[in-house]
Protein backbone atom coordinates (compact mmCIF):
# COMPACT_ATOMS: atom_id res chain seq x y z
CA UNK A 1 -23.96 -62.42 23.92
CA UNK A 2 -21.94 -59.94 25.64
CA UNK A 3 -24.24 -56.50 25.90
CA UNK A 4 -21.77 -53.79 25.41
CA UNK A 5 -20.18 -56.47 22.16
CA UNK A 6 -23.72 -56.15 20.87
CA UNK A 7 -24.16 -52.37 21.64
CA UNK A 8 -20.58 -51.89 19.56
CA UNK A 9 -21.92 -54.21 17.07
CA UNK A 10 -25.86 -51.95 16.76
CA UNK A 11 -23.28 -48.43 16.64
CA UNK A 12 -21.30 -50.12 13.87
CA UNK A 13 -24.13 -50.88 11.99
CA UNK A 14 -25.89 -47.32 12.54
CA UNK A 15 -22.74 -45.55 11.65
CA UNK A 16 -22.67 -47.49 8.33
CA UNK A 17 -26.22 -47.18 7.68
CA UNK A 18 -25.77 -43.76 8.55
CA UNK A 19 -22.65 -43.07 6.17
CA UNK A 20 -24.94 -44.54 3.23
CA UNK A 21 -27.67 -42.26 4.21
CA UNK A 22 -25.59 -38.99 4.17
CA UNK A 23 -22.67 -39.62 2.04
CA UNK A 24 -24.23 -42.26 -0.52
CA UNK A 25 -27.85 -40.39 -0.45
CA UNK A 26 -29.33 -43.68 -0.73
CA UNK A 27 -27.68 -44.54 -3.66
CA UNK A 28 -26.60 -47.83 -5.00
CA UNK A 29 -24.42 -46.61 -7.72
CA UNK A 30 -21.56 -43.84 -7.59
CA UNK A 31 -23.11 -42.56 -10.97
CA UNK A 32 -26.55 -41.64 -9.14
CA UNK A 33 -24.50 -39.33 -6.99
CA UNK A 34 -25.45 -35.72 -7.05
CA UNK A 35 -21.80 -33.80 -8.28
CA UNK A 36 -22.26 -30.97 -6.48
CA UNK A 37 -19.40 -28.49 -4.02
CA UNK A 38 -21.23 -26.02 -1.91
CA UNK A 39 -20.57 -24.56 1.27
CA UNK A 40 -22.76 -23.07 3.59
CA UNK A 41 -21.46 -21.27 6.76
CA UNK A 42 -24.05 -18.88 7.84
CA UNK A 43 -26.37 -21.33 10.46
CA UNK A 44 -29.79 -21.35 9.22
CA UNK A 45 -29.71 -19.41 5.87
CA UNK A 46 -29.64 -21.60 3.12
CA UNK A 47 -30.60 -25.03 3.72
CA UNK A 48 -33.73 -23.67 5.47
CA UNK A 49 -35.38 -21.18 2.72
CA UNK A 50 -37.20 -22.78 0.09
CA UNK A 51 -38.85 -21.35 -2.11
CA UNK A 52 -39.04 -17.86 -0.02
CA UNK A 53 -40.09 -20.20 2.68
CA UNK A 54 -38.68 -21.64 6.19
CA UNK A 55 -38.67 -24.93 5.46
CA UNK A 56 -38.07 -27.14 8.24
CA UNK A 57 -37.91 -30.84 6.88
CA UNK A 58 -34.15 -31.00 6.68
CA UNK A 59 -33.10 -29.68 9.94
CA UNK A 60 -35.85 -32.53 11.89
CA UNK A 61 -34.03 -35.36 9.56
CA UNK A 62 -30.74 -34.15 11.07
CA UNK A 63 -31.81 -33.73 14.31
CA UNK A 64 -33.45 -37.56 13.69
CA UNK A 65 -30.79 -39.00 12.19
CA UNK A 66 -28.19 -38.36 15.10
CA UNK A 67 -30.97 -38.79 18.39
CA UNK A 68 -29.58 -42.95 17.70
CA UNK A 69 -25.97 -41.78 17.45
CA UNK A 70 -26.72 -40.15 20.99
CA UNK A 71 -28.50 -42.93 22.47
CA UNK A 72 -25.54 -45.78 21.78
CA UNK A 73 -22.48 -44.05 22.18
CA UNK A 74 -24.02 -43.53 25.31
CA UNK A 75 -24.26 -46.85 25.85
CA UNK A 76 -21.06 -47.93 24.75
CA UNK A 77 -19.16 -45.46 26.71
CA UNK A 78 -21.36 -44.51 29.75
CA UNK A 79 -18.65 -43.90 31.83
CA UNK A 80 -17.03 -41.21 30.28
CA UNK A 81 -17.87 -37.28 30.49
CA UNK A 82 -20.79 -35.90 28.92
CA UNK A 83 -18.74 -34.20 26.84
CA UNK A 84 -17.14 -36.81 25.51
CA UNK A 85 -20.08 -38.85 24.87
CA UNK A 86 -21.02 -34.94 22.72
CA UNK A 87 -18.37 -34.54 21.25
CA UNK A 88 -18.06 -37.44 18.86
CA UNK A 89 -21.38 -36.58 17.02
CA UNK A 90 -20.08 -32.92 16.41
CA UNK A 91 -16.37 -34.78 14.80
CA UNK A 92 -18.74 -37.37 13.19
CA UNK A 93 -20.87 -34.44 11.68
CA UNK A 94 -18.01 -32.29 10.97
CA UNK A 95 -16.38 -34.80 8.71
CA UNK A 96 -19.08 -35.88 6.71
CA UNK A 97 -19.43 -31.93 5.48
CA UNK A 98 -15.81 -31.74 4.54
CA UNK A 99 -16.34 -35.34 2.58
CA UNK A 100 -19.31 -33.99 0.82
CA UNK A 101 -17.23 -31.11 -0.15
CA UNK A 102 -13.92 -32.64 -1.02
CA UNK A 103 -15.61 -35.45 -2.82
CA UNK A 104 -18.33 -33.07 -4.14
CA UNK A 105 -21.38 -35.19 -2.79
CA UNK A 106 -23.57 -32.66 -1.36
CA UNK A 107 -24.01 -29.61 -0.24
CA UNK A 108 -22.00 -28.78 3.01
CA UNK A 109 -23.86 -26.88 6.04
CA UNK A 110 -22.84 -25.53 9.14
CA UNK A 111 -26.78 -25.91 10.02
CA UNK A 112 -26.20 -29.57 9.59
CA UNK A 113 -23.54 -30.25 12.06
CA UNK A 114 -25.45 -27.91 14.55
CA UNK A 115 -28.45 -30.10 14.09
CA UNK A 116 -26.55 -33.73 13.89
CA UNK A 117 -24.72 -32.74 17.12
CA UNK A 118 -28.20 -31.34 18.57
CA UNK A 119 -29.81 -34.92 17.83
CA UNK A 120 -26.58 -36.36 19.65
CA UNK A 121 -27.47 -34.33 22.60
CA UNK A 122 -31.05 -35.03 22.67
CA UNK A 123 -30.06 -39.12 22.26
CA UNK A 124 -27.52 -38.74 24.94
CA UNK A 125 -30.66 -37.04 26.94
CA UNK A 126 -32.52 -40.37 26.26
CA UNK A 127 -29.94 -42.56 27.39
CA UNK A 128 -30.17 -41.18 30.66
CA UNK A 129 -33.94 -41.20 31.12
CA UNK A 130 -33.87 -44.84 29.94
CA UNK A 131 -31.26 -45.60 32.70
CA UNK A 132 -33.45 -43.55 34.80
CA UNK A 133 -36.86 -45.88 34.35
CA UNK A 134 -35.14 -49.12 33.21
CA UNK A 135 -32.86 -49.14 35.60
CA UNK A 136 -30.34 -52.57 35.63
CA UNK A 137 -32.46 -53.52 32.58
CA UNK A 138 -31.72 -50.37 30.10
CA UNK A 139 -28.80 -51.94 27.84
CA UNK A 140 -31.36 -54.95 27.23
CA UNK A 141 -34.39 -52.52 26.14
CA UNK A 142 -31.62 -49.87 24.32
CA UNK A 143 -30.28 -53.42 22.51
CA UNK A 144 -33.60 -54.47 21.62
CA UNK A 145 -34.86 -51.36 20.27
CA UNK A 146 -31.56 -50.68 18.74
CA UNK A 147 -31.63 -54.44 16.82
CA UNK A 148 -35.43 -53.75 15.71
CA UNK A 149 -34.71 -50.47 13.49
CA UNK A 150 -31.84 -52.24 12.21
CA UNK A 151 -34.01 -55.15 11.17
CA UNK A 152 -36.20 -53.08 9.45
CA UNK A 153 -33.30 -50.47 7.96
CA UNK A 154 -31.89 -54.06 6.39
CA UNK A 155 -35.54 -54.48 5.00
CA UNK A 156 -35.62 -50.99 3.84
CA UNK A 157 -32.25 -51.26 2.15
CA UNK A 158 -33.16 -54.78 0.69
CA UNK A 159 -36.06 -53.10 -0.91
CA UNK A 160 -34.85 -50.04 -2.10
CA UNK A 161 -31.75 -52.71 -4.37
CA UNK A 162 -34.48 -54.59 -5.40
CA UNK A 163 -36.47 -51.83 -7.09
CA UNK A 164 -33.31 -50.07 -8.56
């Protein structure tokens, strides 16, 4: 198969899988959804005090969550300008804050699109170090690795809607 098809095919997946994960929390049912409009535009206040406390959990999962988002739309579109390899994961980000509002899914952060579009840079920072030590060969590994997490996020998923 085609390598950049399959690279398209691995970011469609991840943005879906991605999409359940922010917007969908996981959930299998609309009911399960938490109903709740907050906005948070003061970086780093709210979402990381807990309890008094700096907690630090959510902004890693962010920065996590986009390093793949990074990694394959820098493989899909290594041509273009860093920028606009950046700049996707910041739009990306951006609108699934102002869905959480408007719908009322969640609680919408400026610290999370600074984070998501931080784990975009880091992924596109990746990309080029694979290039770097895989040279001809860094599509194959990025596909590989890329298939393998969405093997087991399709095993996750399929055992998550068999315990609900």
């Amino acid at each position: 198969m085609n390598s950049k098809k399959l690279s398209i095919g691995l970011f469609s997946f991840y943005c879906a899988a991605l999409t359940w994960i922010i917007l969908f929390k996981f959930s299998f049912s609309l009911e399960e959804l938490p109903h709740l409009r907050n906005i948070s535009l003061i970086p780093f206040a709210e979402s990381v005090i807990v309890n008094g406390k700096v907690d630090f959990s959510e902004i890693f999962q962010n920065l996590f969550a986009f390093i793949p988002f990074g990694v394959l739309i820098s493989t899909i579109s290594e041509n273009k300008s860093f920028l606009q390899k950046l700049l996707p994961a910041f739009f990306v980000s951006l609108a699934f804050e102002v869905l959480q509002f408007i719908f009322s899914i969640g609680a919408s952060d400026i610290t999370d699109v600074i984070t998501n579009t931080l784990g975009g840079l880091i992924g596109i920072g990746i990309f080029m170090v694979l290039r770097k030590l895989f040279k001809r060969k860094y599509k194959t590994v990025i596909n590989i690795v890329s298939f393998t997490f969405a093997i087991l996020f399709s095993v996750l998923m399929l055992i998550l809607f068999l315990a609900n």
